[in-house]
Protein backbone atom coordinates (compact mmCIF):
# COMPACT_ATOMS: atom_id res chain seq x y z
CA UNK A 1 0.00 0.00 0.00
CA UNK A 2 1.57 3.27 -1.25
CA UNK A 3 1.16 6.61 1.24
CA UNK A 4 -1.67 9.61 0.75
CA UNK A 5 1.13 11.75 0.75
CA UNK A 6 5.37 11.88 0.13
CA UNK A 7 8.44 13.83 0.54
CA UNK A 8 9.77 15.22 -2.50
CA UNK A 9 12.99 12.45 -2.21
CA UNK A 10 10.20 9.63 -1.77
CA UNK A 11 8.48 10.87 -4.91
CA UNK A 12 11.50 11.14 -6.87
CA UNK A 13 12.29 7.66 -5.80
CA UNK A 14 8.50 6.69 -6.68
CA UNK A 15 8.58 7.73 -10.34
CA UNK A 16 12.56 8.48 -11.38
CA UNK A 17 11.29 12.33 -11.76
CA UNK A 18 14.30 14.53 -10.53
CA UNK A 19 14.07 17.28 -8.38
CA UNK A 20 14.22 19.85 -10.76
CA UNK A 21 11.46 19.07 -12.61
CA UNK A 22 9.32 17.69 -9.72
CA UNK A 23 9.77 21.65 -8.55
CA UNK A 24 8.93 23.06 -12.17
CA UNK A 25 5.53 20.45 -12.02
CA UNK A 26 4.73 22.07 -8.65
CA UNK A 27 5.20 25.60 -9.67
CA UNK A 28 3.18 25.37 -12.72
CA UNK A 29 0.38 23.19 -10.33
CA UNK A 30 0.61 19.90 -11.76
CA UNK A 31 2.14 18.73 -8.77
CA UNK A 32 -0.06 18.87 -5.22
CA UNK A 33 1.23 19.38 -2.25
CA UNK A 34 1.44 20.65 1.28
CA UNK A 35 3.44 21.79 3.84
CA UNK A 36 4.22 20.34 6.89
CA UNK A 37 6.26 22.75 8.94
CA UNK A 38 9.50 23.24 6.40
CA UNK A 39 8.58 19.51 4.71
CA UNK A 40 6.82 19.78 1.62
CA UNK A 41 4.68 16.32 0.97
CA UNK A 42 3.09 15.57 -2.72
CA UNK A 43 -0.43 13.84 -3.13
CA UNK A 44 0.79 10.56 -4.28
CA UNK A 45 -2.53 10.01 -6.10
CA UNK A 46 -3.40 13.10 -7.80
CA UNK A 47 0.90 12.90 -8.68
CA UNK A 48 0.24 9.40 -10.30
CA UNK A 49 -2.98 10.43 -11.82
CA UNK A 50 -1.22 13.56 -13.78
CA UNK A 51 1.78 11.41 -14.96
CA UNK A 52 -0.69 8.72 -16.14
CA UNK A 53 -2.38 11.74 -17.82
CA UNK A 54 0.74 12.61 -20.10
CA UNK A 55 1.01 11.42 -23.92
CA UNK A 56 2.92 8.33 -24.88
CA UNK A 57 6.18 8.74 -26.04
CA UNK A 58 6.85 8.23 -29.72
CA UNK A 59 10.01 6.91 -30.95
CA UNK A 60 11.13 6.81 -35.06
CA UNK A 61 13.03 3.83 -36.51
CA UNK A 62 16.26 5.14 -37.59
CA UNK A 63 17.19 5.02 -40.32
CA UNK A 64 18.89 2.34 -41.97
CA UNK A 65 22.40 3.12 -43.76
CA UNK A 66 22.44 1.96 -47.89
């Protein structure tokens, strides 16, 4: 059972998102979170529920040499 709510090091360990842009996804909001005294904890679910939300990466065959 994963927790309601996680550090920013747990979530970066959670989903291989840096820190960097775990702070640039909370800035622009697509990140939740509160505080809790100087600890800043993300909402696991709404966090999973936004990446889940992103499009599918597309990769191109390279191409092949003649």
């Amino acid at each position: 059972m994963q927790p309601k709510f996680t550090t920013v090091r747990g979530w970066c360990d959670l989903t291989g998102m840096g820190r960097t842009n775990t702070f640039a996804a909370l800035a622009r909001g697509d990140l939740t979170a509160i505080k809790q005294g100087a600890k800043t904890l993300i909402d696991v679910d709404a966090g999973l529920a936004w990446l889940n939300s992103l499009p599918r990466a597309r990769y191109h065959r390279p191409a092949v040499a003649a």
